[in-house]
C-alpha atoms as a PDB file:
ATOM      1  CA  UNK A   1      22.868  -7.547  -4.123  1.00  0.00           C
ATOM      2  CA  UNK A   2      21.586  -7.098  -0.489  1.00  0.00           C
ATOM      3  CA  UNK A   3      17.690  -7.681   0.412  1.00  0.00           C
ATOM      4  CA  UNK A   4      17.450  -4.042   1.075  1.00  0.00           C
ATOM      5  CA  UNK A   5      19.170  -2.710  -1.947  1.00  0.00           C
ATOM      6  CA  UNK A   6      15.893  -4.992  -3.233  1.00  0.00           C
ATOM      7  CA  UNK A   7      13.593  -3.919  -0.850  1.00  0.00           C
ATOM      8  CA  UNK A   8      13.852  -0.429  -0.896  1.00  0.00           C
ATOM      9  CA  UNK A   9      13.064   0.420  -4.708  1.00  0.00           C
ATOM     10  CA  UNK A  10      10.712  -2.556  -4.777  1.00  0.00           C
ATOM     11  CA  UNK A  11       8.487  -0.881  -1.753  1.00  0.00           C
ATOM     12  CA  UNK A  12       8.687   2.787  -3.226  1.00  0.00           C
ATOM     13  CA  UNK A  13       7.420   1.689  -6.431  1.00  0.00           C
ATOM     14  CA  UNK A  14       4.579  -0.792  -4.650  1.00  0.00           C
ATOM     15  CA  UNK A  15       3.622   2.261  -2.701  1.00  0.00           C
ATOM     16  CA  UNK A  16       3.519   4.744  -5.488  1.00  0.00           C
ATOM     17  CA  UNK A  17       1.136   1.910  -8.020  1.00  0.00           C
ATOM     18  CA  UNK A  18      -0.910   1.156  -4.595  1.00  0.00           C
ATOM     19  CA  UNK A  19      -1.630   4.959  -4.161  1.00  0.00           C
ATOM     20  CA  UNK A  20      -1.986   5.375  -7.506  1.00  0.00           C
ATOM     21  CA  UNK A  21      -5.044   2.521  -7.514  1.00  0.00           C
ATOM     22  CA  UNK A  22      -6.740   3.955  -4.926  1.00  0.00           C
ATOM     23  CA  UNK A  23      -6.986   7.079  -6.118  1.00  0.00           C
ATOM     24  CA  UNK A  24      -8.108   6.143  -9.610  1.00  0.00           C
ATOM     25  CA  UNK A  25     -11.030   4.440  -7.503  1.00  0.00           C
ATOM     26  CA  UNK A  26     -11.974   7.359  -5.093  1.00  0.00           C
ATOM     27  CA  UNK A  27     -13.150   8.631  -8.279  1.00  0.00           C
ATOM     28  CA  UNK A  28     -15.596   6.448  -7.865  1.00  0.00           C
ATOM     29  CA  UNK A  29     -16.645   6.044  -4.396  1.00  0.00           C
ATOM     30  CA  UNK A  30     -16.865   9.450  -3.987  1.00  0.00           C
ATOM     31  CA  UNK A  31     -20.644   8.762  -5.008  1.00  0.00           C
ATOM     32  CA  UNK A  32     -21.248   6.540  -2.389  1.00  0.00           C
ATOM     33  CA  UNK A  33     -22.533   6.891   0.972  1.00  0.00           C
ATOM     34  CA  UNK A  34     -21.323   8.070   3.757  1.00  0.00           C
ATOM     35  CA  UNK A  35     -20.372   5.393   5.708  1.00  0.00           C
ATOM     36  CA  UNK A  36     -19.096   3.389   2.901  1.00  0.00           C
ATOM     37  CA  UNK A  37     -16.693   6.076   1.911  1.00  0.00           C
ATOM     38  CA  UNK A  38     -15.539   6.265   5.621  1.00  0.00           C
ATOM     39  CA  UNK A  39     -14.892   2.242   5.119  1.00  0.00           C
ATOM     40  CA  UNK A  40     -13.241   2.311   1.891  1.00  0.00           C
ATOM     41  CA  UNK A  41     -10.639   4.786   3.175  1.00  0.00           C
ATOM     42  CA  UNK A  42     -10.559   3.259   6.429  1.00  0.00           C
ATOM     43  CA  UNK A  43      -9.393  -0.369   4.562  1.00  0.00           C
ATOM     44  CA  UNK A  44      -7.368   1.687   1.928  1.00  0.00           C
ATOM     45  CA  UNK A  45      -5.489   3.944   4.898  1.00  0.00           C
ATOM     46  CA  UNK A  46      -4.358   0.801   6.155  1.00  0.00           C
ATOM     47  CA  UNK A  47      -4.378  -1.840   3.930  1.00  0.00           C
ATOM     48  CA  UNK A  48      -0.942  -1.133   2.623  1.00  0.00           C
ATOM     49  CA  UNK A  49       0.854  -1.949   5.396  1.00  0.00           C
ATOM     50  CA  UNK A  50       0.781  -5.560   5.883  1.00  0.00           C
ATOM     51  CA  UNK A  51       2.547  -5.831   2.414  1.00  0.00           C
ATOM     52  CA  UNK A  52       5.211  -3.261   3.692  1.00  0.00           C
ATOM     53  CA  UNK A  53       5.604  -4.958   6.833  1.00  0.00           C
ATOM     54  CA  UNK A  54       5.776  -8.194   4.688  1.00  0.00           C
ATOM     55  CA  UNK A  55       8.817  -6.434   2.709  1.00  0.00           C
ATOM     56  CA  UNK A  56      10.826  -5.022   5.702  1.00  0.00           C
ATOM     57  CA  UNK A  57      11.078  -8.623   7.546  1.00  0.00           C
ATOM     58  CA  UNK A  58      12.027  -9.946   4.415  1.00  0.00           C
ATOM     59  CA  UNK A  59      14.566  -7.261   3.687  1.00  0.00           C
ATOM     60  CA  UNK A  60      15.732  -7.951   7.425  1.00  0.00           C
ATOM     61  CA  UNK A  61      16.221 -11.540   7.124  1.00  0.00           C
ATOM     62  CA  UNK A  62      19.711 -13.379   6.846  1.00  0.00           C
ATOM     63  CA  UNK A  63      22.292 -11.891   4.817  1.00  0.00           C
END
């Protein structure tokens, strides 16, 4: 089986769980302030995509 035929299911449902977890806990910081709400989705809007980029070198390594 190829890296990407790996990859590509394995990212989708990363994504989907990692979404999922951060919107269980906006439930949450929703109560916060401001500026720590701005943070929280600041880190969260962008946190995901070291893992990704992680995945798609991997999945475009040697065959």
């Amino acid at each position: 089986m190829s890296r990407i035929a790996i990859a590509v299911p394995l990212g989708l449902i990363g994504f989907l769980l990692y979404v999922g977890g951060v919107v269980a806990l906006a439930d949450h910081v929703l109560h916060w302030h401001g500026l720590l709400q701005a943070a929280f989705f600041l880190v969260a809007g962008i946190a995901w995509a070291w893992p990704a980029k992680w995945l798609m070198v991997w999945a475009a390594g040697p065959r």
